[in-house]
Protein backbone atom coordinates (compact mmCIF):
# COMPACT_ATOMS: atom_id res chain seq x y z
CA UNK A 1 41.19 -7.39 42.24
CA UNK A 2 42.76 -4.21 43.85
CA UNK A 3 45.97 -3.07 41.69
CA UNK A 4 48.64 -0.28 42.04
CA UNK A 5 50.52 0.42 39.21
CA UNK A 6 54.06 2.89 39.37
CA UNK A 7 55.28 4.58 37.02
CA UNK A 8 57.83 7.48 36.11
CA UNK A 9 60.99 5.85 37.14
CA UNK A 10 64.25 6.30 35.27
CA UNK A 11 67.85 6.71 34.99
CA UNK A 12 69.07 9.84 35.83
CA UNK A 13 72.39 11.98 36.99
CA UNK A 14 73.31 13.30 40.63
CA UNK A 15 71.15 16.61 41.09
CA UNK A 16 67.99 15.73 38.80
CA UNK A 17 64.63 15.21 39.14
CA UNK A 18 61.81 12.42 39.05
CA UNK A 19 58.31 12.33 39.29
CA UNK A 20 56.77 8.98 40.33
CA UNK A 21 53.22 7.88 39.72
CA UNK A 22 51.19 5.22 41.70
CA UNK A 23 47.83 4.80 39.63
CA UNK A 24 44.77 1.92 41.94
CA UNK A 25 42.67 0.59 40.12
CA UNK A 26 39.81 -1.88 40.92
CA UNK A 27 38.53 -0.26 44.59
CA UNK A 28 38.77 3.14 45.42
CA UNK A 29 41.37 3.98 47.92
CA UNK A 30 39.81 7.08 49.30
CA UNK A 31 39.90 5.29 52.87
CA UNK A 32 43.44 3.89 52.51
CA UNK A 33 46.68 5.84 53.63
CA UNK A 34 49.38 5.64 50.78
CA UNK A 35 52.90 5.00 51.24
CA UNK A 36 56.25 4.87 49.16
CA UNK A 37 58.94 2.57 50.00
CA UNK A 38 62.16 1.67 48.22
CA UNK A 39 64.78 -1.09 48.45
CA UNK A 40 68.18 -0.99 46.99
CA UNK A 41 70.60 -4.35 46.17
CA UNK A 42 71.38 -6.29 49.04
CA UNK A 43 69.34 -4.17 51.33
CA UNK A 44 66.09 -4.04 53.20
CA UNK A 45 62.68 -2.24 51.91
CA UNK A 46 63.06 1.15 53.59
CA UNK A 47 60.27 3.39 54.09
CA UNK A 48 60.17 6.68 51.99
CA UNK A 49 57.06 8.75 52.14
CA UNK A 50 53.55 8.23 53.57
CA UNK A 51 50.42 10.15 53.44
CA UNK A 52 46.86 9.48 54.95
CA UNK A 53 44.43 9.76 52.09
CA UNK A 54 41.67 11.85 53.80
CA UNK A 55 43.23 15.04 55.52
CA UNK A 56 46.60 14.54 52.95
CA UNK A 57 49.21 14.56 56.23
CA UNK A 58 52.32 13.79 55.03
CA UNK A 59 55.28 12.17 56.66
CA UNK A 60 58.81 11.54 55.54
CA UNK A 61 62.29 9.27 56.14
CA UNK A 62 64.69 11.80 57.54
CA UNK A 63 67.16 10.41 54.30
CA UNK A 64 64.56 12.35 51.82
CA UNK A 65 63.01 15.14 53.81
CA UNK A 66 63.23 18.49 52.43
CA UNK A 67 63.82 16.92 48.95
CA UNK A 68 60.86 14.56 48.50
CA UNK A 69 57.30 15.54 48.23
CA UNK A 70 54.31 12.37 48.38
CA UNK A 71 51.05 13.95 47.40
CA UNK A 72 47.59 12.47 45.85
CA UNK A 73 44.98 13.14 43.80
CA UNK A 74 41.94 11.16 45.31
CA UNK A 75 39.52 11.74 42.07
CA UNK A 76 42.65 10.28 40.08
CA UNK A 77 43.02 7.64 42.66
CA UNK A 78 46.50 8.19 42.30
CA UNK A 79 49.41 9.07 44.74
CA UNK A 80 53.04 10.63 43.46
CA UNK A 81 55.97 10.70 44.50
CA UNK A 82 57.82 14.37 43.29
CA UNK A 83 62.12 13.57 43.88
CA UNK A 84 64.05 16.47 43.37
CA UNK A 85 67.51 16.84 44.41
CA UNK A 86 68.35 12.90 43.63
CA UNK A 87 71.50 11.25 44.73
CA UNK A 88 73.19 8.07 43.85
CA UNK A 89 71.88 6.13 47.79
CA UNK A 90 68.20 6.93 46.60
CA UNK A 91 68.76 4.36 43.43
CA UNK A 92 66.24 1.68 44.33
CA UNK A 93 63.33 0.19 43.30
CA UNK A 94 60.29 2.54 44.41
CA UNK A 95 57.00 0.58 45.52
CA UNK A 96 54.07 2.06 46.36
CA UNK A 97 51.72 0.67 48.88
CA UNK A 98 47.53 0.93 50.60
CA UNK A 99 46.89 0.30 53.79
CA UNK A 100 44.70 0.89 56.68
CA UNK A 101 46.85 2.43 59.00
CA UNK A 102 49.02 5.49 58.30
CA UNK A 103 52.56 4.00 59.09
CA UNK A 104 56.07 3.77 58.48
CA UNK A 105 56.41 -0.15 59.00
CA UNK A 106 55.70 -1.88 55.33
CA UNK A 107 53.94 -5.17 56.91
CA UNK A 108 51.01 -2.83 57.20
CA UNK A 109 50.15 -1.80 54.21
CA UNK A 110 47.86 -4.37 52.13
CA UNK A 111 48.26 -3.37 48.67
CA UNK A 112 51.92 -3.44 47.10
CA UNK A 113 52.31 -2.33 44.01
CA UNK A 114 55.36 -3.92 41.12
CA UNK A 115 57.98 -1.46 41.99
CA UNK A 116 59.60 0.95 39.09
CA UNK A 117 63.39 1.49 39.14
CA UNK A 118 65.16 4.56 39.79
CA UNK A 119 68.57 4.76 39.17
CA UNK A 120 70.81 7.87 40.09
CA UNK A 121 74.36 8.35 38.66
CA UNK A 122 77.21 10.22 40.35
């Protein structure tokens, strides 16, 4: 059974940083594009970050660019999430997510991680 785990969520104040962690385990997701995605209270999931696992082309929400950085580390089978710059509208709960196709829209991706919470005070 294919599993992502996050982790590295927090609380933390207006201005800080956060690193977040999406660990697979049971396949290897060399041939899967990774994604981050987040969804606040009383709102939709909202795409973050996405990057294709092979070349490592990464693509951002205009709300995080310049402040966000999605990377991986396909021996680790892991993909992170580096949030600098935080402000209270990116408190959320962060899921990562595998898919096939490198792309913003969430009913794409396959795997879905648990989600960790973020939480950014003013």
């Amino acid at each position: 059974q294919a599993q992502l785990v996050e982790s590295g969520g927090g609380l933390v104040q207006t201005g800080d940083s956060l690193r977040l962690s999406c660990a697979a385990s049971g396949r290897t997701f060399s041939n899967y594009n990774g994604g981050w995605f987040r969804q606040a209270p009383g709102k939709e999931r909202e795409f973050v970050a996405g990057i294709t696992w092979s070349s490592g082309y990464a693509y951002y929400a205009d709300s995080v660019k310049g402040r966000f950085t999605i990377s991986r580390d396909n021996a680790k089978n892991t993909v992170y999430l580096q949030m600098n710059s935080l402000k209270p509208e990116d408190t959320a709960v962060y899921y990562c997510a595998a898919g096939n196709v490198a792309s913003r829209a969430a009913m794409l991706y396959r795997y879905w991680g648990q989600g960790t919470q973020v939480t950014v005070s003013s």
